[in-house]
PDB file of N, CA and C in Angstrom:
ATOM      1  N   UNK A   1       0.839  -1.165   0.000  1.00  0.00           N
ATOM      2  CA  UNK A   1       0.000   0.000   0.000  1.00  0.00           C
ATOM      3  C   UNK A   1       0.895   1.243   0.000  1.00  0.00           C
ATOM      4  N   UNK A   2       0.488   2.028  -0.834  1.00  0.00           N
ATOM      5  CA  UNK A   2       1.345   3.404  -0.876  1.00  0.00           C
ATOM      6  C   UNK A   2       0.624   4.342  -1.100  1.00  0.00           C
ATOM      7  N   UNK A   3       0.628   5.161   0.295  1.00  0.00           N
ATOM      8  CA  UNK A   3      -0.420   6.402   0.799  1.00  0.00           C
ATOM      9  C   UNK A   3       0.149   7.337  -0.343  1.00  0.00           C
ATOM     10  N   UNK A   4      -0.874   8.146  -0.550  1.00  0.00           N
ATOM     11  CA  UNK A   4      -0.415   9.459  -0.870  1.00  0.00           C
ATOM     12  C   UNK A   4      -1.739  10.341  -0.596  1.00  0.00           C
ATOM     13  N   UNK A   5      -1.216  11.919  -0.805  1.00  0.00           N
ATOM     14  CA  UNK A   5      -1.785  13.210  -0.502  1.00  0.00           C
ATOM     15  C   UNK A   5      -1.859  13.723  -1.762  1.00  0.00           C
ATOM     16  N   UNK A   6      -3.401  14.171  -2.342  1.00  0.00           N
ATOM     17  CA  UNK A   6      -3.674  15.674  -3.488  1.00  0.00           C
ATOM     18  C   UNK A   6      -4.564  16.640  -3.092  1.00  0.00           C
ATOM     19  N   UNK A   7      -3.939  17.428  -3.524  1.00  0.00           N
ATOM     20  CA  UNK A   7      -4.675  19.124  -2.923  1.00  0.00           C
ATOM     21  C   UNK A   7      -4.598  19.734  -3.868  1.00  0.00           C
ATOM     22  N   UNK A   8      -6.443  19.960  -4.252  1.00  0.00           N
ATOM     23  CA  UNK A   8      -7.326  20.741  -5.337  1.00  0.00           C
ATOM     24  C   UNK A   8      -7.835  21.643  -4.835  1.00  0.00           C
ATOM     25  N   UNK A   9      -7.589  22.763  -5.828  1.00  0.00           N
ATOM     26  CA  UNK A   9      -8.217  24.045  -5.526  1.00  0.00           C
ATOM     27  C   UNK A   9      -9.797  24.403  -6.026  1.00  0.00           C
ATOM     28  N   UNK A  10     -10.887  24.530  -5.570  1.00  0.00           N
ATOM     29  CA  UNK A  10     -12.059  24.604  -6.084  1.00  0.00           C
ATOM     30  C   UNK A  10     -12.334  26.036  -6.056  1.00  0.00           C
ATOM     31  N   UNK A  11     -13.575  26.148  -6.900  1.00  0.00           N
ATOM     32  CA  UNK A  11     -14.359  27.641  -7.154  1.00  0.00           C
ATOM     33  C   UNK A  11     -15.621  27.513  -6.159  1.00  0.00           C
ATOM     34  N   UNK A  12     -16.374  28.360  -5.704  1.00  0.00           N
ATOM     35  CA  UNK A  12     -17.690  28.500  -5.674  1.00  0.00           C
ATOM     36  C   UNK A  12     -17.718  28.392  -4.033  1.00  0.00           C
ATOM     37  N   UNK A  13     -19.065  27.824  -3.753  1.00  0.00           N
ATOM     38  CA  UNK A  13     -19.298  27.334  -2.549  1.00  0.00           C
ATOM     39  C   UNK A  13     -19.995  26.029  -2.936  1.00  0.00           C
ATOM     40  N   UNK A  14     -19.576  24.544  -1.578  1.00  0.00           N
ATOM     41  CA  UNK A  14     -19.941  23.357  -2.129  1.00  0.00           C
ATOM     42  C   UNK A  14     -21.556  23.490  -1.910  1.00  0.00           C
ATOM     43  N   UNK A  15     -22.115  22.604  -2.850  1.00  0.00           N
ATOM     44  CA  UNK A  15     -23.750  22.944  -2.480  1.00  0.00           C
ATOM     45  C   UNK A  15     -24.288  21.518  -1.327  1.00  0.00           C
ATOM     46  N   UNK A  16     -25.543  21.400  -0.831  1.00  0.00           N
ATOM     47  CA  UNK A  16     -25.851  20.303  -0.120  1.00  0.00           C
ATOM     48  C   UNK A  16     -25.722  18.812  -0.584  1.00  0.00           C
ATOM     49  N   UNK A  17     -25.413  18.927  -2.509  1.00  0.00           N
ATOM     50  CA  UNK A  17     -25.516  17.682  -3.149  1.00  0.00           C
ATOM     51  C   UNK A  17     -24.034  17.281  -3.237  1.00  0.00           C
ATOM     52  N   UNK A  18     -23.194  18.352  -2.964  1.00  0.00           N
ATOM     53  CA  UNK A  18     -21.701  17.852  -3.412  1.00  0.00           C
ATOM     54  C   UNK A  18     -21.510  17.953  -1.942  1.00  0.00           C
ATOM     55  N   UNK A  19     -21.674  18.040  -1.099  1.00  0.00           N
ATOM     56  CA  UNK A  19     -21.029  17.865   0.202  1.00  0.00           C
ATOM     57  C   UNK A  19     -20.889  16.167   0.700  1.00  0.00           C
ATOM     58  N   UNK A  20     -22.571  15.861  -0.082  1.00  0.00           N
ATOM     59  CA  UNK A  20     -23.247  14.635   0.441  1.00  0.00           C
ATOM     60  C   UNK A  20     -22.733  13.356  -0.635  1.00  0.00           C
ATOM     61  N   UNK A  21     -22.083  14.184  -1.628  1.00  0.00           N
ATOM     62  CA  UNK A  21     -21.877  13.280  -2.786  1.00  0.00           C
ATOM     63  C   UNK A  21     -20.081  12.941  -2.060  1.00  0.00           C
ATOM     64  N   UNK A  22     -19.549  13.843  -1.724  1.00  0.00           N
ATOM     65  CA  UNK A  22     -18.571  13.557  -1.349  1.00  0.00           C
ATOM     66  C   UNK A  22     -18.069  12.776  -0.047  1.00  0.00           C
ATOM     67  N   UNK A  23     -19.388  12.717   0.806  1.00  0.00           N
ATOM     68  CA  UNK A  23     -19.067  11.672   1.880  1.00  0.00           C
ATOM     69  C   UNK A  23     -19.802  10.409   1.157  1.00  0.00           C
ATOM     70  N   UNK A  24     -20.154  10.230   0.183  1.00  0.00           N
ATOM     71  CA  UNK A  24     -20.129   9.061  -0.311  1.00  0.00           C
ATOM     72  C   UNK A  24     -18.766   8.553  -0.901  1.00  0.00           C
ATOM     73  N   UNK A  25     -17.806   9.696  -1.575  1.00  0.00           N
ATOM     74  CA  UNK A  25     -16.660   9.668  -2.024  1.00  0.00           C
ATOM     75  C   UNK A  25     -15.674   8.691  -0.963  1.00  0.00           C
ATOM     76  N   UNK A  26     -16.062   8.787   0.198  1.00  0.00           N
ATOM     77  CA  UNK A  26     -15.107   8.055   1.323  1.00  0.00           C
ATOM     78  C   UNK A  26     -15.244   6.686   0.914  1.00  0.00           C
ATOM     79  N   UNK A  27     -16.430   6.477   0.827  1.00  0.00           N
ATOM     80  CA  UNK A  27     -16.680   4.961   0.407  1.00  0.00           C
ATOM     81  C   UNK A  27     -16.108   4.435  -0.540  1.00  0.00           C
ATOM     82  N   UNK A  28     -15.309   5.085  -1.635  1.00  0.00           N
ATOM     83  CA  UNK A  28     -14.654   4.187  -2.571  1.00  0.00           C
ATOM     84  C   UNK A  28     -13.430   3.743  -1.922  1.00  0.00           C
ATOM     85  N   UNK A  29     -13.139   2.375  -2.417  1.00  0.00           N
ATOM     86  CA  UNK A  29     -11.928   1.651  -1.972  1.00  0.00           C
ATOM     87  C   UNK A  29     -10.765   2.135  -2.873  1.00  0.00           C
ATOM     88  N   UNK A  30      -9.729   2.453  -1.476  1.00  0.00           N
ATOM     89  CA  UNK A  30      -8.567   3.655  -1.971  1.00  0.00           C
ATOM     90  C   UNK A  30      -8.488   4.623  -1.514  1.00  0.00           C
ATOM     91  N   UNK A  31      -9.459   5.422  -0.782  1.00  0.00           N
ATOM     92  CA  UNK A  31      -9.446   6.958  -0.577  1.00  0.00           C
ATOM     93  C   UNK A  31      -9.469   6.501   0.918  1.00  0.00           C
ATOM     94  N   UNK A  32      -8.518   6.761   1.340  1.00  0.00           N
ATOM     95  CA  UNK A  32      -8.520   7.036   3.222  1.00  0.00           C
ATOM     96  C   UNK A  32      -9.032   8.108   3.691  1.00  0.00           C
ATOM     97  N   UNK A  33      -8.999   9.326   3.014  1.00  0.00           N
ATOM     98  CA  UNK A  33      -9.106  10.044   3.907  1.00  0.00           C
ATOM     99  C   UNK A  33      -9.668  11.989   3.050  1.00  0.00           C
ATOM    100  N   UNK A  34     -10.985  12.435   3.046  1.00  0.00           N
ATOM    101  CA  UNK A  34     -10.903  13.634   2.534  1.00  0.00           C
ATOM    102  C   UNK A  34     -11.244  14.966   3.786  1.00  0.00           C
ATOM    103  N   UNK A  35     -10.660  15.715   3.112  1.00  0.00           N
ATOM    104  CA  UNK A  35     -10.897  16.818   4.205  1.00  0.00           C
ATOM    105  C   UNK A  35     -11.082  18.329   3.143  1.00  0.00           C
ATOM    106  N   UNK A  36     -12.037  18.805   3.493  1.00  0.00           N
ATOM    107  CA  UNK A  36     -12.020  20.081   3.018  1.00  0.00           C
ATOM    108  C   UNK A  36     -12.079  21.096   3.403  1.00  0.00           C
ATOM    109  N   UNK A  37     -11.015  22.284   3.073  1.00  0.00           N
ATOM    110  CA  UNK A  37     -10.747  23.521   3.899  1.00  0.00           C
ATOM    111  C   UNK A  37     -11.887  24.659   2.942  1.00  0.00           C
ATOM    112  N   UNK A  38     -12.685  24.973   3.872  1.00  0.00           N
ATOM    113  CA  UNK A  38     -13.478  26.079   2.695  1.00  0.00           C
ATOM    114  C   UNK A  38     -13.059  27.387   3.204  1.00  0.00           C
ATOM    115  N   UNK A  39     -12.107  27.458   3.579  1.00  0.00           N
ATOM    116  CA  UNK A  39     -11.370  29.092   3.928  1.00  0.00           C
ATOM    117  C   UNK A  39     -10.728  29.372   3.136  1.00  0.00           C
ATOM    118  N   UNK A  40      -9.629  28.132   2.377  1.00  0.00           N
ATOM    119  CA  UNK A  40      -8.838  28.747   1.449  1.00  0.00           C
ATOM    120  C   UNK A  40      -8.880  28.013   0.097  1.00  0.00           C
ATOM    121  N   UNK A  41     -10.533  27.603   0.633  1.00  0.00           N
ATOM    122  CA  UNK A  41     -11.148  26.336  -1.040  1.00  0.00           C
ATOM    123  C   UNK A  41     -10.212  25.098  -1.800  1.00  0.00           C
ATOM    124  N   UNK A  42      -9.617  24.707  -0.685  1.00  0.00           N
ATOM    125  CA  UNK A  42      -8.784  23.382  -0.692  1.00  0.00           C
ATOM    126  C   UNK A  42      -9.122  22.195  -0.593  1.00  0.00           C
ATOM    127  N   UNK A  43      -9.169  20.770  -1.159  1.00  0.00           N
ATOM    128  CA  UNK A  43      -9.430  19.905  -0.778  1.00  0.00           C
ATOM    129  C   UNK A  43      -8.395  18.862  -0.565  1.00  0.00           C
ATOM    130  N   UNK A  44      -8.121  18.299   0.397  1.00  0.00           N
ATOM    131  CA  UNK A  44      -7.485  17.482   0.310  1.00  0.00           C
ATOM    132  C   UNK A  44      -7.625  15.828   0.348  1.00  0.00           C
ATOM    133  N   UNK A  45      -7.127  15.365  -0.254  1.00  0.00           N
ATOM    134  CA  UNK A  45      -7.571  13.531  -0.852  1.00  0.00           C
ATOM    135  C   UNK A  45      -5.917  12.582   0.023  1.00  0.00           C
ATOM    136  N   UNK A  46      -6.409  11.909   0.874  1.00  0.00           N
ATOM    137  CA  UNK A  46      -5.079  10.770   1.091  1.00  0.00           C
ATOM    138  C   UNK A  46      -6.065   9.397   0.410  1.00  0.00           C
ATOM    139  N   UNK A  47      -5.224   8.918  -0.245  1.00  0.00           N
ATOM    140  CA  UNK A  47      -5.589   7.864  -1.123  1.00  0.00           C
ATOM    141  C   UNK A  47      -4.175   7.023  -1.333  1.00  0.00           C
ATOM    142  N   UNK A  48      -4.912   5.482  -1.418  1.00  0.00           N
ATOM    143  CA  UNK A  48      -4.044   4.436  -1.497  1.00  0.00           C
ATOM    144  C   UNK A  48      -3.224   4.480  -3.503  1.00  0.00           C
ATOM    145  N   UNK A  49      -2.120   4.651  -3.491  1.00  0.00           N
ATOM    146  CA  UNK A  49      -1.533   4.645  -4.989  1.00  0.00           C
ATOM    147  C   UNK A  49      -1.887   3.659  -5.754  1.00  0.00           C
ATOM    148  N   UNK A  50      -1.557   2.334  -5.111  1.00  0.00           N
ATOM    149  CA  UNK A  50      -2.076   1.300  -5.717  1.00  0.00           C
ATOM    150  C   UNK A  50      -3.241   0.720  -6.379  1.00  0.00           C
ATOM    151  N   UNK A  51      -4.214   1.416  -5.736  1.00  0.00           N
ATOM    152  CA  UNK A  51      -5.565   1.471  -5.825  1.00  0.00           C
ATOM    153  C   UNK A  51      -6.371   2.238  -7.162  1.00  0.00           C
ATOM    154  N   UNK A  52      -5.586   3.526  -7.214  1.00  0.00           N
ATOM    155  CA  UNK A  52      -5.955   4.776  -7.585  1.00  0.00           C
ATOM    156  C   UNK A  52      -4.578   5.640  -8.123  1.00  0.00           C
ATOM    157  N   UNK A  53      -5.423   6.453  -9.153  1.00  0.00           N
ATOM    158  CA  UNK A  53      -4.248   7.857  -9.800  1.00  0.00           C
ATOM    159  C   UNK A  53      -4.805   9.087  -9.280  1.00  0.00           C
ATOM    160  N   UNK A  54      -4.049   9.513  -9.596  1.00  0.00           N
ATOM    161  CA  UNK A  54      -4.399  11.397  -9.353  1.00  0.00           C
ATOM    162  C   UNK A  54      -5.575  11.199 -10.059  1.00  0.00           C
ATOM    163  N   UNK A  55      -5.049  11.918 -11.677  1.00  0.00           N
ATOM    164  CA  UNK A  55      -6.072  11.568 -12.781  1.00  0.00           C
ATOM    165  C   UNK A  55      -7.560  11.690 -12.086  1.00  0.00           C
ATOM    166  N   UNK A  56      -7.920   9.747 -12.021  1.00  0.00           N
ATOM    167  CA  UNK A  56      -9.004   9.116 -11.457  1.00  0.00           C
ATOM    168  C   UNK A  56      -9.683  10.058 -10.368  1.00  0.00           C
ATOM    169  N   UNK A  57      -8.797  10.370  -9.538  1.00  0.00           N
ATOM    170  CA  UNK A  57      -8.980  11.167  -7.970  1.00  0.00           C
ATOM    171  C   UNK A  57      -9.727  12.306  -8.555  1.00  0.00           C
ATOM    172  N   UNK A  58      -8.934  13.448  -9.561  1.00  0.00           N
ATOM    173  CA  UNK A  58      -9.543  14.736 -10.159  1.00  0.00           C
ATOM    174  C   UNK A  58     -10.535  14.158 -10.594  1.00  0.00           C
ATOM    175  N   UNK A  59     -11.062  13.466 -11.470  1.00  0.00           N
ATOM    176  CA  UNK A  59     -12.312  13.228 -11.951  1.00  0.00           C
ATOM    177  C   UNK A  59     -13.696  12.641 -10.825  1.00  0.00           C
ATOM    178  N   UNK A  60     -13.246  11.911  -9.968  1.00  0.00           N
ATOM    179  CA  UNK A  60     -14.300  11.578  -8.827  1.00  0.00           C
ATOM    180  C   UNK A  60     -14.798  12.906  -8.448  1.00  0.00           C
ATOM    181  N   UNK A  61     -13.643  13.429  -8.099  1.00  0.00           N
ATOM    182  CA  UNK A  61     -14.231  14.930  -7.415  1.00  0.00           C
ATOM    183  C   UNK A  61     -14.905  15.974  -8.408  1.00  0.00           C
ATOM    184  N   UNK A  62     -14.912  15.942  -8.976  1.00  0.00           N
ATOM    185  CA  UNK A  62     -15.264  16.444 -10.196  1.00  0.00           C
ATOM    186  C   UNK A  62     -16.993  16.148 -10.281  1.00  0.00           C
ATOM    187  N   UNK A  63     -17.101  15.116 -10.297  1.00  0.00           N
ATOM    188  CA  UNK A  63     -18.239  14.177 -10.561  1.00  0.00           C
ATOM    189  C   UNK A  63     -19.210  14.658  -9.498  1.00  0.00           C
ATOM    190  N   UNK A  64     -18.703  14.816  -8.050  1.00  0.00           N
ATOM    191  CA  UNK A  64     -19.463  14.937  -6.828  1.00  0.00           C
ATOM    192  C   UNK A  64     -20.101  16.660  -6.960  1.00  0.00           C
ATOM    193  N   UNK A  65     -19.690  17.100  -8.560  1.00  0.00           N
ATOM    194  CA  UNK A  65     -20.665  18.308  -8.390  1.00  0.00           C
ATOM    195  C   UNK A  65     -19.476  20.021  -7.833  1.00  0.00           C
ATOM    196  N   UNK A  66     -18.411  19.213  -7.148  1.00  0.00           N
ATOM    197  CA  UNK A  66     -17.717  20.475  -6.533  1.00  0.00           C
ATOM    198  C   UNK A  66     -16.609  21.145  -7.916  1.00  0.00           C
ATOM    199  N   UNK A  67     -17.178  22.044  -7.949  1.00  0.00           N
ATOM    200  CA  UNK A  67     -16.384  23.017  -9.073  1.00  0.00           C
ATOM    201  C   UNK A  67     -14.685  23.122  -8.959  1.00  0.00           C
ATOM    202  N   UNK A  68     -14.042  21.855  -9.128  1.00  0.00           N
ATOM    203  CA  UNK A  68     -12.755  21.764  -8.887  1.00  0.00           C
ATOM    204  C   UNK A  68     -11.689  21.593 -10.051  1.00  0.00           C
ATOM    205  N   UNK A  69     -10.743  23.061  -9.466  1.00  0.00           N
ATOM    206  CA  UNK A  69     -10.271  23.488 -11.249  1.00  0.00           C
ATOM    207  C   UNK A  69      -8.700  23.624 -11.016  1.00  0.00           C
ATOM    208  N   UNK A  70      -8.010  22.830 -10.346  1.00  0.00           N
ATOM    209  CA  UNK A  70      -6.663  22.575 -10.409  1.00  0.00           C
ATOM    210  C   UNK A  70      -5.746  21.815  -9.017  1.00  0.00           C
ATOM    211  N   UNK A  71      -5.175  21.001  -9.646  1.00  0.00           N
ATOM    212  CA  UNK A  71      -4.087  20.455  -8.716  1.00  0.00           C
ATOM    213  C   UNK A  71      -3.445  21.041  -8.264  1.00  0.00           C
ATOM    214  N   UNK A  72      -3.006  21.334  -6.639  1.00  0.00           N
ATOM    215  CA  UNK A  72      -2.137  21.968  -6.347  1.00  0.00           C
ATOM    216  C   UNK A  72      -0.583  21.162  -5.653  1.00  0.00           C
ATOM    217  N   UNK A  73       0.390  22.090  -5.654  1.00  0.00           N
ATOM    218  CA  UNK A  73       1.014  21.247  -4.825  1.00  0.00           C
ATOM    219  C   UNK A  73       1.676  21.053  -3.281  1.00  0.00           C
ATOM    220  N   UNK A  74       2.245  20.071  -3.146  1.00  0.00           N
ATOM    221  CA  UNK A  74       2.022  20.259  -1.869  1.00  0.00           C
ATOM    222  C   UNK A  74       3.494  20.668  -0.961  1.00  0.00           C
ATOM    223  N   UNK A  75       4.306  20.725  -1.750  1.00  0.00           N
ATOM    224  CA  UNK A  75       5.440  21.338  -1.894  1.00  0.00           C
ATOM    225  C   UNK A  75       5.434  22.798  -2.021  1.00  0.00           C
ATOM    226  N   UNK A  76       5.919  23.185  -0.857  1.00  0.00           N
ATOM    227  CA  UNK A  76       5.628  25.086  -1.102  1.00  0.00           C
ATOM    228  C   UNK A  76       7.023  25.448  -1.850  1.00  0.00           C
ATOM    229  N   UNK A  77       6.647  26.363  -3.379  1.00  0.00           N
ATOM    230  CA  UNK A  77       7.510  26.965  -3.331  1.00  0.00           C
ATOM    231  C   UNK A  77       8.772  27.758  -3.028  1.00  0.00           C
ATOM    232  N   UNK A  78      10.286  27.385  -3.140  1.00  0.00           N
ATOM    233  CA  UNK A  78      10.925  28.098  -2.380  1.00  0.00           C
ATOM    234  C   UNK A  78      12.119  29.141  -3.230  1.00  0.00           C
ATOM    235  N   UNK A  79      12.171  30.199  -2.444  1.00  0.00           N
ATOM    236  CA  UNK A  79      12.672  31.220  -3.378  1.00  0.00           C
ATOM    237  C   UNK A  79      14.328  31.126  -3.485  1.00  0.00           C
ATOM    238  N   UNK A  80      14.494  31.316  -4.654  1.00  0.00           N
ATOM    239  CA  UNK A  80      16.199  30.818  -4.998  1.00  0.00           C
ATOM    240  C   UNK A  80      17.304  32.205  -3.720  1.00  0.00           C
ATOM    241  N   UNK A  81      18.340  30.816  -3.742  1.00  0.00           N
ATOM    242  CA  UNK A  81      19.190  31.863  -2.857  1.00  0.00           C
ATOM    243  C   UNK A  81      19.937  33.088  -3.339  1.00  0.00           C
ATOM    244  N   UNK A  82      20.305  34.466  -2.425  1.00  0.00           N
ATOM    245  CA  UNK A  82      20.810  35.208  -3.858  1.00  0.00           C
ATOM    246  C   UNK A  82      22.036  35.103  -4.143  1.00  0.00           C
ATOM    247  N   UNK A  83      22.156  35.510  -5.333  1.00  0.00           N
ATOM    248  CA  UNK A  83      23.516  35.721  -6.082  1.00  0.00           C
ATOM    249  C   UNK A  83      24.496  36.111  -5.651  1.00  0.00           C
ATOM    250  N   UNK A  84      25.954  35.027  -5.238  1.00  0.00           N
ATOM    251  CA  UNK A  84      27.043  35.459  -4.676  1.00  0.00           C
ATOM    252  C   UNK A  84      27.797  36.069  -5.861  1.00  0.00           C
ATOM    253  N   UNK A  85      28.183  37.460  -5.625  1.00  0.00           N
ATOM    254  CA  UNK A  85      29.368  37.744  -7.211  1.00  0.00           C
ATOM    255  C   UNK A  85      30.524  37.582  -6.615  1.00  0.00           C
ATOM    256  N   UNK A  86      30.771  37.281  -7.920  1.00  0.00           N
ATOM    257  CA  UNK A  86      32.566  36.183  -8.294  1.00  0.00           C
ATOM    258  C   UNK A  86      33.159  37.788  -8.110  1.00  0.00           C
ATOM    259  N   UNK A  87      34.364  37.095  -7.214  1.00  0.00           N
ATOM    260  CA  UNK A  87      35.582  37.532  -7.284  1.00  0.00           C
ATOM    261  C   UNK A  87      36.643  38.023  -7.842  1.00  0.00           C
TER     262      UNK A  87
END
């Protein structure tokens, strides 16, 4: 088994059918675990690799109605070190 973490950024607000569609989402075999931040319209998916792709993952969620329009990552950007000048 090989866990992993994806974090999608959604639009809108979820409605009563995608909230409900998505605790059905738990029920598929593979997905351990969803959580959704509606402060900064994040969702996050821990799901078994073996089981499941990203891909697959974006499209479930997709399906449950929630207006979800990009992968994010989960790796924060980090800003290059500065420029030592040569000697």
């Amino acid at each position: 088994m090989t866990q992993l973490e994806a974090l999608y950024r959604y639009e809108g607000h979820p409605t009563e059918f995608a909230m409900s569609a998505l605790g059905n989402l738990r029920e598929v075999y593979g997905i351990r675990r969803i959580k959704l931040d509606e402060e900064w319209k994040t969702i996050r998916v821990e799901y078994d690799a073996t089981r499941l792709a990203a891909p697959t993952i974006f499209q479930m969620l997709r399906q449950t109605g929630l207006a979800v329009v990009e992968q994010l990552s989960l790796i924060p950007l980090q800003e290059a070190a500065p420029a030592v000048p040569a000697k």
